[in-house]
N, C-alpha and C. Protein backbone atom coordinates (compact mmCIF):
# COMPACT_ATOMS: atom_id res chain seq x y z
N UNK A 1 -11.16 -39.55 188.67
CA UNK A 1 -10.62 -40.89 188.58
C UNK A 1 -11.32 -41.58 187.40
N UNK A 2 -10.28 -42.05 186.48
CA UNK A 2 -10.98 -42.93 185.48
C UNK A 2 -11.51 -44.24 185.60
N UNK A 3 -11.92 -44.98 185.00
CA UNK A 3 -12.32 -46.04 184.82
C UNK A 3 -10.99 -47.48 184.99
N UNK A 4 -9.99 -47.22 184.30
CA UNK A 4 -9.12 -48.00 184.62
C UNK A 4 -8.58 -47.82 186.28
N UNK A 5 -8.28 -46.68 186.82
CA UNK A 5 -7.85 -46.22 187.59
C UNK A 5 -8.88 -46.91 188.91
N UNK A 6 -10.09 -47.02 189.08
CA UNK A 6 -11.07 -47.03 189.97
C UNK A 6 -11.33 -48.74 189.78
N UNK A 7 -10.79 -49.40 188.49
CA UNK A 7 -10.48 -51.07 188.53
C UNK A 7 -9.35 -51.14 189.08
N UNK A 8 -8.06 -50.31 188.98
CA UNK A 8 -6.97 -50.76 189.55
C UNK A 8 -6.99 -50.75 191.11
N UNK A 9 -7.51 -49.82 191.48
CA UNK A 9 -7.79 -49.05 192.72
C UNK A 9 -8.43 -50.82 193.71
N UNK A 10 -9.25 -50.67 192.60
CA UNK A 10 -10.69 -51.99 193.20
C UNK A 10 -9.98 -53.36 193.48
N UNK A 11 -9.68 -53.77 192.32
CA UNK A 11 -8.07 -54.56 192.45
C UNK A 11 -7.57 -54.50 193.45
N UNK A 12 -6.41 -53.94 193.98
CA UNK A 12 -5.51 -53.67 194.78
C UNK A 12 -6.53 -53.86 196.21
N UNK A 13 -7.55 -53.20 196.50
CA UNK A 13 -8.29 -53.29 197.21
C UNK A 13 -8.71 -54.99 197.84
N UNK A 14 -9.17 -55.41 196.99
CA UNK A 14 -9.66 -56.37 197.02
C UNK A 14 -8.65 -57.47 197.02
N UNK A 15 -7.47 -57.25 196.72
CA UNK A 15 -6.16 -58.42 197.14
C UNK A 15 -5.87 -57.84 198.79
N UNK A 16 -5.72 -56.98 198.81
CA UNK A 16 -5.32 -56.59 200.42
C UNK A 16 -6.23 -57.32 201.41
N UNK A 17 -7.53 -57.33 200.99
CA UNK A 17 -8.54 -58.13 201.76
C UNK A 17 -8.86 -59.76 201.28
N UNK A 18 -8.21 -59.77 200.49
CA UNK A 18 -8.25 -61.48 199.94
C UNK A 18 -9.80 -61.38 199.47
N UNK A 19 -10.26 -60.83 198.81
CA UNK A 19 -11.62 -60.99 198.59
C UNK A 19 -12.36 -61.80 197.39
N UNK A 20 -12.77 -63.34 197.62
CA UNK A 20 -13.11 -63.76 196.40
C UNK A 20 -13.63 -63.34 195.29
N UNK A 21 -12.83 -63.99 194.22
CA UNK A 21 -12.87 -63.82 193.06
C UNK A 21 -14.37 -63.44 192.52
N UNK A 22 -15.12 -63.81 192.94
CA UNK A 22 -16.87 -63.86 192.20
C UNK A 22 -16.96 -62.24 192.87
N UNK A 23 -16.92 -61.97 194.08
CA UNK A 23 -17.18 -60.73 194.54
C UNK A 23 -16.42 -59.82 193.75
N UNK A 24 -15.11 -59.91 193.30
CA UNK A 24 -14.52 -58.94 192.37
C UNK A 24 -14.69 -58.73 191.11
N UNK A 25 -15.23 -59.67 190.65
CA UNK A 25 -16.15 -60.15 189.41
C UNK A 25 -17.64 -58.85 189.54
N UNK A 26 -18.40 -59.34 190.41
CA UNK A 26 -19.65 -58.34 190.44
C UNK A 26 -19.42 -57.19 190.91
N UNK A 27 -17.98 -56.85 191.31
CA UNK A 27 -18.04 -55.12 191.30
C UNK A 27 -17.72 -54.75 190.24
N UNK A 28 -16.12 -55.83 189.73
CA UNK A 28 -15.57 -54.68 188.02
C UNK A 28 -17.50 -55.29 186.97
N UNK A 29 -18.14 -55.57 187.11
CA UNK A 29 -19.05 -55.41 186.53
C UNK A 29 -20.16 -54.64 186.34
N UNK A 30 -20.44 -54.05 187.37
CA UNK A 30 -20.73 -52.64 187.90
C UNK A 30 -20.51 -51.64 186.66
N UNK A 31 -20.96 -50.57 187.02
CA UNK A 31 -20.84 -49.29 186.19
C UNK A 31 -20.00 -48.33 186.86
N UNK A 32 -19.22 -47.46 186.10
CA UNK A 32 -18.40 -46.60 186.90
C UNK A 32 -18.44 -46.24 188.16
N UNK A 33 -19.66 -45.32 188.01
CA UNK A 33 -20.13 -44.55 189.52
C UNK A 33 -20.74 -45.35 190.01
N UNK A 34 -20.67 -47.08 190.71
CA UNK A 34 -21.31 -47.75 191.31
C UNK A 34 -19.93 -48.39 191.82
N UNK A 35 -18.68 -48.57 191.17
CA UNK A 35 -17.93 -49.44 191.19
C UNK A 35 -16.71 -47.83 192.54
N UNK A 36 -17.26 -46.69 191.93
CA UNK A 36 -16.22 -45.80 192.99
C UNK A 36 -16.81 -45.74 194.31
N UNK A 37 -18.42 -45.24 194.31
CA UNK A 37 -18.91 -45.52 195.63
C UNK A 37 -18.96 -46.62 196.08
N UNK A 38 -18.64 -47.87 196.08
CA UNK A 38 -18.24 -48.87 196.60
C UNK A 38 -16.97 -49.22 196.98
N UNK A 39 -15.76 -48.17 196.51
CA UNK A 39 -14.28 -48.18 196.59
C UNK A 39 -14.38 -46.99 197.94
N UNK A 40 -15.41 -45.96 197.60
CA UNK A 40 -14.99 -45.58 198.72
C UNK A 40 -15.84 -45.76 200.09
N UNK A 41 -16.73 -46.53 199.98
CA UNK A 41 -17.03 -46.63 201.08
C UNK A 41 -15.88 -47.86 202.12
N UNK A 42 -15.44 -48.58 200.94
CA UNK A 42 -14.51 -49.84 201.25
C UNK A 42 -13.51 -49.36 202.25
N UNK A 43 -12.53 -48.43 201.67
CA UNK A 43 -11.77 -47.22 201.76
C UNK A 43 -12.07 -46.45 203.13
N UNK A 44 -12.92 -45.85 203.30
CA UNK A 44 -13.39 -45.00 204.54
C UNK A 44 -13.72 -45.52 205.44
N UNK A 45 -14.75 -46.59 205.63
CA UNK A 45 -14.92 -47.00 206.11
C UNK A 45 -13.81 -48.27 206.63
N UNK A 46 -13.17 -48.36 206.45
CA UNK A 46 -11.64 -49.85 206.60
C UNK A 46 -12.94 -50.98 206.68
N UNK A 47 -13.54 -51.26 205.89
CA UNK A 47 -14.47 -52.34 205.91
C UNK A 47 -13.56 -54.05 205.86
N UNK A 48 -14.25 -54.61 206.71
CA UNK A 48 -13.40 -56.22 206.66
C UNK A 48 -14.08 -57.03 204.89
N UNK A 49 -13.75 -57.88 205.26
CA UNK A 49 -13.83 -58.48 203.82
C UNK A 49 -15.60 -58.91 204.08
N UNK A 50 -15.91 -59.54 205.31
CA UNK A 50 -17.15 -59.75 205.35
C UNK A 50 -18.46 -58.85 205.47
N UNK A 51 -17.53 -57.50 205.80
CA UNK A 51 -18.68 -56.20 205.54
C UNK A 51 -19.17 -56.22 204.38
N UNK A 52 -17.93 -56.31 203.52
CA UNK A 52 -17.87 -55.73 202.43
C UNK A 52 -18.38 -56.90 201.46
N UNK A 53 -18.71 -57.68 201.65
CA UNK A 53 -19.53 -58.73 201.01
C UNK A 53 -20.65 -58.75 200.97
N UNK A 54 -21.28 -58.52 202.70
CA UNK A 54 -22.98 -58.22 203.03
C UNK A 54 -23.01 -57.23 202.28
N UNK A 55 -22.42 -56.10 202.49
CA UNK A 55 -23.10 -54.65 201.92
C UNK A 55 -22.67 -55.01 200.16
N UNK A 56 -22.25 -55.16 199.44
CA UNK A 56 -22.47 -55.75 198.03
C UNK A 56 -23.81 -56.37 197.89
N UNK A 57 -23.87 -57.51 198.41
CA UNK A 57 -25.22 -58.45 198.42
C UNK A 57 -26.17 -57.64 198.27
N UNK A 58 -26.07 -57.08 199.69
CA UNK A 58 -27.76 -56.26 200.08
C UNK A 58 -27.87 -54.90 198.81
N UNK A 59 -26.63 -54.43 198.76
CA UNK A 59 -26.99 -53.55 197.52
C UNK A 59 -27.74 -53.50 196.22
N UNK A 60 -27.15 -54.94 195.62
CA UNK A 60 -27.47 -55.43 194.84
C UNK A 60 -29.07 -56.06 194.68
N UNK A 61 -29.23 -56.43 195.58
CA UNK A 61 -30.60 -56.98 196.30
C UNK A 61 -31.58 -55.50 196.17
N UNK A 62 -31.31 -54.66 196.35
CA UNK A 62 -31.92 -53.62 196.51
C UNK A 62 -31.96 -52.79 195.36
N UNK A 63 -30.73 -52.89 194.06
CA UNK A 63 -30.94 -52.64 193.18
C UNK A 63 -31.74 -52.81 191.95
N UNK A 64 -31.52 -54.24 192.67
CA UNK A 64 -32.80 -55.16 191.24
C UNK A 64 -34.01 -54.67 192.20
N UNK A 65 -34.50 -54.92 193.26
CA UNK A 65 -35.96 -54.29 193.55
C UNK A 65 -36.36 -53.31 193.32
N UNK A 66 -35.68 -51.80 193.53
CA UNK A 66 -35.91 -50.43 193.41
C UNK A 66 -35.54 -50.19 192.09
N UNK A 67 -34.94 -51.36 190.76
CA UNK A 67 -34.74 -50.78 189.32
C UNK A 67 -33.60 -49.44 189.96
N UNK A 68 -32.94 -49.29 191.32
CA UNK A 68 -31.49 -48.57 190.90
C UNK A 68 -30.54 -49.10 190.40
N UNK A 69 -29.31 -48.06 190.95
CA UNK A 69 -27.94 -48.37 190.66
C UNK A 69 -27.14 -48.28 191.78
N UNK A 70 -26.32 -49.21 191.90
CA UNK A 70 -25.79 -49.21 193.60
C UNK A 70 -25.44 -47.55 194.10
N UNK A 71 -24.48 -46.89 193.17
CA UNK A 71 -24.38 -45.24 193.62
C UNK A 71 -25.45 -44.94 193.71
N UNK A 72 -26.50 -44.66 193.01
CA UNK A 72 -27.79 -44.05 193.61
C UNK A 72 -28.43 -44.83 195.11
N UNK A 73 -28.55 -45.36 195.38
CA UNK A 73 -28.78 -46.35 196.70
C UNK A 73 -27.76 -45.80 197.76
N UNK A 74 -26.38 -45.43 197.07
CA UNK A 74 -25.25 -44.90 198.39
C UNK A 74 -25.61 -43.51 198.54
N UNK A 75 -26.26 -42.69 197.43
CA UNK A 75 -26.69 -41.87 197.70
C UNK A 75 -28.01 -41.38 198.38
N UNK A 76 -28.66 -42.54 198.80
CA UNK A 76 -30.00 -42.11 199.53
C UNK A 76 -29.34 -41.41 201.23
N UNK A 77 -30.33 -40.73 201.38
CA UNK A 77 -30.08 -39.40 202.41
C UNK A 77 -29.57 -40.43 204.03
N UNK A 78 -30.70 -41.24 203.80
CA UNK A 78 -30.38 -42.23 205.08
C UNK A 78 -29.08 -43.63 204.75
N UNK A 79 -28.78 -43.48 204.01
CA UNK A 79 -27.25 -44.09 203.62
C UNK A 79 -26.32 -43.28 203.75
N UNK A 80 -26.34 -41.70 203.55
CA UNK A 80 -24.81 -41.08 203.76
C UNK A 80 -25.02 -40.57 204.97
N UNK A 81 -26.32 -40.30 205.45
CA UNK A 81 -25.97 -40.48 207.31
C UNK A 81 -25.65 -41.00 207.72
N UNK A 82 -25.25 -42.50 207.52
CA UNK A 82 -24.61 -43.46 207.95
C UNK A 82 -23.15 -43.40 207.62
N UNK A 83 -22.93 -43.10 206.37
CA UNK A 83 -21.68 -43.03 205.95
C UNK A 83 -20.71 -41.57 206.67
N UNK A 84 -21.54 -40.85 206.95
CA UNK A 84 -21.12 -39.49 207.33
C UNK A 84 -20.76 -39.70 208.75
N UNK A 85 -21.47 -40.70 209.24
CA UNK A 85 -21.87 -40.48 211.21
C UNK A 85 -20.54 -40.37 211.93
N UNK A 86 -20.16 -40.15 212.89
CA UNK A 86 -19.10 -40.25 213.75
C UNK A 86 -18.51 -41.90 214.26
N UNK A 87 -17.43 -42.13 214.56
CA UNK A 87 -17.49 -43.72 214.69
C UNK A 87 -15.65 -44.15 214.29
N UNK A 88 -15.99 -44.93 214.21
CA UNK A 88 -14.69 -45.93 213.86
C UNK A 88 -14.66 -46.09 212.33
N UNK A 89 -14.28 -46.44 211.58
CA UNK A 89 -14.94 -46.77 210.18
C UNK A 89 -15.68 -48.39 210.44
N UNK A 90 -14.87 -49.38 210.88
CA UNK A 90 -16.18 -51.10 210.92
C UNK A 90 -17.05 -50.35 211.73
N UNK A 91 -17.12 -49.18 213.01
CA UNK A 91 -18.44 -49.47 213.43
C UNK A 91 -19.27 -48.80 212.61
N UNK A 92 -18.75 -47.89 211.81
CA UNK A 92 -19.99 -47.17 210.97
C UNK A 92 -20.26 -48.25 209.65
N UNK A 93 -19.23 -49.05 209.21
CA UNK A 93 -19.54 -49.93 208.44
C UNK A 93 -20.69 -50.83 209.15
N UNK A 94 -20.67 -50.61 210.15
CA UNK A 94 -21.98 -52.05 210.88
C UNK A 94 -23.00 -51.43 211.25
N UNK A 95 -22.94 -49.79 211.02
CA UNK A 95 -24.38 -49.36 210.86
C UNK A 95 -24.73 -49.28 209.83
N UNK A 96 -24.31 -48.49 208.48
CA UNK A 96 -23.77 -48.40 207.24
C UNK A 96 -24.76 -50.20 206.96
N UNK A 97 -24.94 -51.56 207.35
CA UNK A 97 -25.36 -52.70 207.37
C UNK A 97 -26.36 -52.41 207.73
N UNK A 98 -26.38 -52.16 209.00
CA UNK A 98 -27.96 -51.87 209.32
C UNK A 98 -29.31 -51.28 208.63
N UNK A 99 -28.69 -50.29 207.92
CA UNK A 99 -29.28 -49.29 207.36
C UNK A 99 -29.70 -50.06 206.02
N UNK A 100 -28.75 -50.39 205.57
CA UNK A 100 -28.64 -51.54 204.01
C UNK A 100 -30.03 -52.33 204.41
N UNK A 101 -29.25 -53.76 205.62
CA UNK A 101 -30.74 -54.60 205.51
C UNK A 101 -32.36 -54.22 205.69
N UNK A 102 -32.33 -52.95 206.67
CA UNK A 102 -33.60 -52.19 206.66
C UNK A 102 -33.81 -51.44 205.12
N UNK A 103 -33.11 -51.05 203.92
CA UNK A 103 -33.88 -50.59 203.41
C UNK A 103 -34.17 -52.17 202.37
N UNK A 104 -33.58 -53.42 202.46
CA UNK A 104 -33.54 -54.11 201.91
C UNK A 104 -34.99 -55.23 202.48
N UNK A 105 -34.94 -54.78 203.82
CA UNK A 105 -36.32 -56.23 204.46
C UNK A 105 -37.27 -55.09 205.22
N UNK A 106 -37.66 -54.42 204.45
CA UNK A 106 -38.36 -53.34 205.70
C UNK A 106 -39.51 -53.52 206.31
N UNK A 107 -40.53 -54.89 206.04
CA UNK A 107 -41.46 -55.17 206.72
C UNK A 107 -40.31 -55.94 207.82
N UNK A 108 -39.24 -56.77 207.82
CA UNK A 108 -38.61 -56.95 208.84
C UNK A 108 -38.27 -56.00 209.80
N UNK A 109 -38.07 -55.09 209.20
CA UNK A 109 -37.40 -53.99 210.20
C UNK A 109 -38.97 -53.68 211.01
N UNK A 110 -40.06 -53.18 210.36
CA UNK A 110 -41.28 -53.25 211.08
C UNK A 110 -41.71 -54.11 211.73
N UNK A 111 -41.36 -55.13 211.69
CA UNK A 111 -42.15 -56.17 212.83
C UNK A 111 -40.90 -56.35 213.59
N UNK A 112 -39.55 -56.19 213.45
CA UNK A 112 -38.84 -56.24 214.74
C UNK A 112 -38.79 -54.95 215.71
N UNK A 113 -39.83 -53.69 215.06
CA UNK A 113 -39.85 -52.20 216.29
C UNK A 113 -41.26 -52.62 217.09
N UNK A 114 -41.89 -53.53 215.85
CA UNK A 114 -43.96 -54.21 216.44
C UNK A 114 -43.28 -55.00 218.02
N UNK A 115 -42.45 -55.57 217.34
CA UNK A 115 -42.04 -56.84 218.98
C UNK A 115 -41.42 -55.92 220.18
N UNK A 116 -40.05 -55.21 219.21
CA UNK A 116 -39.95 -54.24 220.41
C UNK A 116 -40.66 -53.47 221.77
N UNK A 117 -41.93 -52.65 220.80
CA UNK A 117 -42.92 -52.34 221.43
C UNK A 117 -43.62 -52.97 221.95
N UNK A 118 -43.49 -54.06 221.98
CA UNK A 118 -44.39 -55.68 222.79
C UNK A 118 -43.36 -55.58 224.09
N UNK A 119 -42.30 -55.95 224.01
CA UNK A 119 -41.19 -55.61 224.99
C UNK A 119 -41.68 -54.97 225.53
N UNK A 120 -41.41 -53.53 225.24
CA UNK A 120 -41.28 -52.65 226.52
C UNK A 120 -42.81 -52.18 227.23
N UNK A 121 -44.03 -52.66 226.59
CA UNK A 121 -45.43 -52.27 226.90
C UNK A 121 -45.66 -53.24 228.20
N UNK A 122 -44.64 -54.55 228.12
CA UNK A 122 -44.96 -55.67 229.55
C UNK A 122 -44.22 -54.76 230.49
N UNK A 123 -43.34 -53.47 230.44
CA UNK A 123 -42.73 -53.04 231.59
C UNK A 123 -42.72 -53.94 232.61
N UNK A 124 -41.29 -54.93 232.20
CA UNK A 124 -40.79 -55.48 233.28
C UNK A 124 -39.32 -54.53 234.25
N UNK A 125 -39.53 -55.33 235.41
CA UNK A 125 -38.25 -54.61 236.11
C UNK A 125 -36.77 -54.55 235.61
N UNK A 126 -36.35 -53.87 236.26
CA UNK A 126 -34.74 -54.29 235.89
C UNK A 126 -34.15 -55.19 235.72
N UNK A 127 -34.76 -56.20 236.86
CA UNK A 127 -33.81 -57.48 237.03
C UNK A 127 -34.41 -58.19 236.01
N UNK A 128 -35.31 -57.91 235.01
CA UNK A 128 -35.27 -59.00 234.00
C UNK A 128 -35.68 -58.32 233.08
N UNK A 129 -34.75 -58.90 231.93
CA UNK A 129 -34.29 -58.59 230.28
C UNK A 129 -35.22 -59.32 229.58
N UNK A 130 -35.68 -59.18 228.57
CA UNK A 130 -36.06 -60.61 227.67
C UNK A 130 -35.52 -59.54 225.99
N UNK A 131 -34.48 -60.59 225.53
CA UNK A 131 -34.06 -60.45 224.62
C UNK A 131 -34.51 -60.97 223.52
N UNK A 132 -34.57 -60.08 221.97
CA UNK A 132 -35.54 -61.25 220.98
C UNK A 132 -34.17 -61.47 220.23
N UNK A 133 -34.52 -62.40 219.44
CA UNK A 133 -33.66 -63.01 218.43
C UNK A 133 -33.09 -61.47 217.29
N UNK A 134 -31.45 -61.41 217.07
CA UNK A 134 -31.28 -60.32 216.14
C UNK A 134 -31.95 -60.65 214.86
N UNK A 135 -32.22 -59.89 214.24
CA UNK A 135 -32.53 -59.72 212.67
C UNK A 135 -34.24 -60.75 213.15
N UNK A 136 -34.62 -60.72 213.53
CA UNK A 136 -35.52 -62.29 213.49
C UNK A 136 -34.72 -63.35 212.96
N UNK A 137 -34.15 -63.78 213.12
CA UNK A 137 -33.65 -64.72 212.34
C UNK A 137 -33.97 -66.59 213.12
N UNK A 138 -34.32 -66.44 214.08
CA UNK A 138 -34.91 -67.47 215.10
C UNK A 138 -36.65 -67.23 215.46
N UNK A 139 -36.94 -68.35 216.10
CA UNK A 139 -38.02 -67.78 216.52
C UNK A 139 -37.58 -67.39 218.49
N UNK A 140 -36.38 -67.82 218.68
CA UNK A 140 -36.03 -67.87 220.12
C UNK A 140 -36.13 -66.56 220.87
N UNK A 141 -36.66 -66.53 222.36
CA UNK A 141 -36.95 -65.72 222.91
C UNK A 141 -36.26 -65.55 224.23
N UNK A 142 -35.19 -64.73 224.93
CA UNK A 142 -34.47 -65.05 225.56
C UNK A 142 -35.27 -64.19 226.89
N UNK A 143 -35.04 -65.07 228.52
CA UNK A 143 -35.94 -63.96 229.02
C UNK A 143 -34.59 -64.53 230.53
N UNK A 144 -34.15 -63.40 230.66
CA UNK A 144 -32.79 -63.28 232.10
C UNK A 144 -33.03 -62.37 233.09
N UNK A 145 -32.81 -63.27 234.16
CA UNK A 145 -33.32 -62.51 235.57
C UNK A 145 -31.93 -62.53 236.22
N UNK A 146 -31.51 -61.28 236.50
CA UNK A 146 -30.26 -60.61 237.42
C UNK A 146 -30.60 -60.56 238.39
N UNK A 147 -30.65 -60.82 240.06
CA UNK A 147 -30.79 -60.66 241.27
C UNK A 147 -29.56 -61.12 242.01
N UNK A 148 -29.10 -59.96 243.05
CA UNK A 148 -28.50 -59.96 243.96
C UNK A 148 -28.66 -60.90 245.40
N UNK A 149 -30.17 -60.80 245.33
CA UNK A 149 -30.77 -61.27 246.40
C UNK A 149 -31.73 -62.37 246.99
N UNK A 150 -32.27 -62.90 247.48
CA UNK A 150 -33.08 -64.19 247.95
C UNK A 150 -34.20 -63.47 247.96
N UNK A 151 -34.17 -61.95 248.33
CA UNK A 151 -35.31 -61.77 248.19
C UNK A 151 -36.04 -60.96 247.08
N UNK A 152 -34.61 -60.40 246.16
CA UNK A 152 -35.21 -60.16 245.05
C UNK A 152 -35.28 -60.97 244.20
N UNK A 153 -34.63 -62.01 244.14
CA UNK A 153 -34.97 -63.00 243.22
C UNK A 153 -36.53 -63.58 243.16
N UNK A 154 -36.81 -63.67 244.12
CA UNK A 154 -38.14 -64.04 244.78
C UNK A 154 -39.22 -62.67 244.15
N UNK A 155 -39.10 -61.51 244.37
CA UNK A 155 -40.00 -60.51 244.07
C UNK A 155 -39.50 -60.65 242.01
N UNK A 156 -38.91 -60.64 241.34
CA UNK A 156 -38.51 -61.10 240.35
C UNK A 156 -39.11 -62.06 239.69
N UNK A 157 -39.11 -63.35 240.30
CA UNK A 157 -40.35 -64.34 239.80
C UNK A 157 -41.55 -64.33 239.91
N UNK A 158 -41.93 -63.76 241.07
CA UNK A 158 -43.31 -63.60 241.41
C UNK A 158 -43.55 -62.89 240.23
N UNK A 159 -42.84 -61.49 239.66
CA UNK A 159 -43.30 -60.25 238.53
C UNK A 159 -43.28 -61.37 237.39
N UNK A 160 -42.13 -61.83 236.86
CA UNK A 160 -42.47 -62.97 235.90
C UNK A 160 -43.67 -64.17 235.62
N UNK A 161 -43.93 -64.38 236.66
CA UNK A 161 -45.46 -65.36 236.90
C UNK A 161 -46.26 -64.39 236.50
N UNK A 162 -46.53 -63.23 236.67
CA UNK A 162 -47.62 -61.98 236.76
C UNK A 162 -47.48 -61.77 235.11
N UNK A 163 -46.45 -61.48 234.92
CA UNK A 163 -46.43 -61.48 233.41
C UNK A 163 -46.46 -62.54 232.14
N UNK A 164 -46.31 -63.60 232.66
CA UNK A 164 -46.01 -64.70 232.12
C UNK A 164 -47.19 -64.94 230.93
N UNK A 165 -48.28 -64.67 231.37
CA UNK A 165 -49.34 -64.27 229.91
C UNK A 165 -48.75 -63.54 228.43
N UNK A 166 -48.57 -62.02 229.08
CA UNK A 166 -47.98 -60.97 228.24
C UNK A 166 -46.55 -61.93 227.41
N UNK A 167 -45.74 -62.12 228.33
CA UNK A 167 -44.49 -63.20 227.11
C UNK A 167 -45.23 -64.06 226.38
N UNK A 168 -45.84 -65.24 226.87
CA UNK A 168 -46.03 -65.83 225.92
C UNK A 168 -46.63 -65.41 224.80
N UNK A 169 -47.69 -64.79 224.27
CA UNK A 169 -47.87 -63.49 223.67
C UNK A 169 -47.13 -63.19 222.53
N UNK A 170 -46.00 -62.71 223.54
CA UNK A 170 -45.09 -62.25 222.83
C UNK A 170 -44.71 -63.11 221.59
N UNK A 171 -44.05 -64.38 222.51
CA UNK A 171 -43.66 -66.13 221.85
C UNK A 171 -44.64 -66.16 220.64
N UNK A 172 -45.85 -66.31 221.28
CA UNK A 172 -46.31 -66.47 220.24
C UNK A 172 -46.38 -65.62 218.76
N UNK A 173 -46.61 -63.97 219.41
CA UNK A 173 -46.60 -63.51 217.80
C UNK A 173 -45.20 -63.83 217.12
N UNK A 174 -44.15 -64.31 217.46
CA UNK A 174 -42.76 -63.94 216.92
C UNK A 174 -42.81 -65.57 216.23
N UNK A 175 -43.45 -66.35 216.93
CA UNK A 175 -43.89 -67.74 215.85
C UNK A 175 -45.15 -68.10 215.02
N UNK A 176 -45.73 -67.13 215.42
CA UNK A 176 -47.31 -67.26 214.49
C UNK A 176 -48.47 -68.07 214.89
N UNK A 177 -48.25 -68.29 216.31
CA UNK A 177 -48.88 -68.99 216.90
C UNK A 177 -50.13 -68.07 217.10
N UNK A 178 -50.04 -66.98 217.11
CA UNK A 178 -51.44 -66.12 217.68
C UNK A 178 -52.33 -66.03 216.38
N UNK A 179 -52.09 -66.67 215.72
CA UNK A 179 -52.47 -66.72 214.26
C UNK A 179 -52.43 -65.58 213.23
N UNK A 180 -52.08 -64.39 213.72
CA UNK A 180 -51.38 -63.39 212.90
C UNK A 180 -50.51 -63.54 212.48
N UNK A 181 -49.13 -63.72 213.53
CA UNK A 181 -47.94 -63.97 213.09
C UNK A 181 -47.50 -62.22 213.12
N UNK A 182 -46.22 -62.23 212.36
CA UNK A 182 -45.64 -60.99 211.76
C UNK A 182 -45.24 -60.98 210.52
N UNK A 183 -45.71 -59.86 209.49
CA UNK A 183 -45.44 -60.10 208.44
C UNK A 183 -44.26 -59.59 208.34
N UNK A 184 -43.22 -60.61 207.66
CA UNK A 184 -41.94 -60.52 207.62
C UNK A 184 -41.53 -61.05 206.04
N UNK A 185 -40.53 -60.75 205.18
CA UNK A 185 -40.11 -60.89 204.15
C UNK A 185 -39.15 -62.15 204.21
């Protein structure tokens, strides 16, 4: 595929999805083999217009840091596992994201597996979840108790009182209150 061919292609692409003008702007600006692996991931993946915006961004973001080129970046081993994986095409496009913002915030990605492991080390019961904020993007800490019963609800809080140290803890490293904080980008 030539060069005109892989603008027309991009084109056509990018009217089917209504995709603003500035975004079509910074792909035909691109270099060949940056502008096809981005046609075809568009392509394979049936990416929505807002996939396909994040994953531009973050590419780009990642290009100026690592001095690549967006094809070389689609070519890292843990990008075409993503691209390769089994799936829907948006859901592999929304891992295909995942993969992007982790190689793009990766002390984020490390301090959101640090909290994780804060999670699951309070081994709480079933009946209660505590959910952290996606991406960090909050400092909010969500903590939900499921019970059937009067009296598990009751054995449920009591475990929550018992733990109630360990969360806050938690609270705190995810706001910086413990005076570490998490180093996050």
């Amino acid at each position: 595929m030539n060069s005109p061919d892989v603008e027309r292609r991009l084109r056509r692409w990018a009217d089917a999805k209504a995709l603003p003008l500035a975004y079509v702007q910074k792909c035909l600006a691109l270099d060949e083999p940056s502008q096809k692996g981005l046609l075809q991931i568009a392509e394979s993946l049936k990416m929505h217009t807002g996939q396909f915006i994040a994953a531009l961004t973050l590419l780009e973001e990642i290009a100026v840091r690592e001095g690549r080129k967006v094809d070389e970046i689609l070519a890292y081993p843990s990008v075409r596992r993503m691209l390769n994986s089994a799936g829907s095409g948006p859901g592999r496009a929304r891992i295909l994201l995942d993969e992007l913002r982790t190689l793009r915030y990766p002390r984020l990605k490390r301090a959101g597996q640090r909290l994780a492991e804060e999670v699951s080390a309070i081994k709480l019961p079933p009946g209660i979840k505590i959910t952290l904020p996606r991406d960090l993007a909050s400092d909010e800490v969500r903590v939900e108790i499921a019970a059937r019963t009067s009296t598990e609800m009751k054995q449920l809080l009591e475990c929550l009182t018992a733990k109630s140290g360990e969360i806050v803890r938690l609270v705190a490293m995810l706001d910086g209150a413990d005076g570490g904080g998490l180093e996050v980008e």
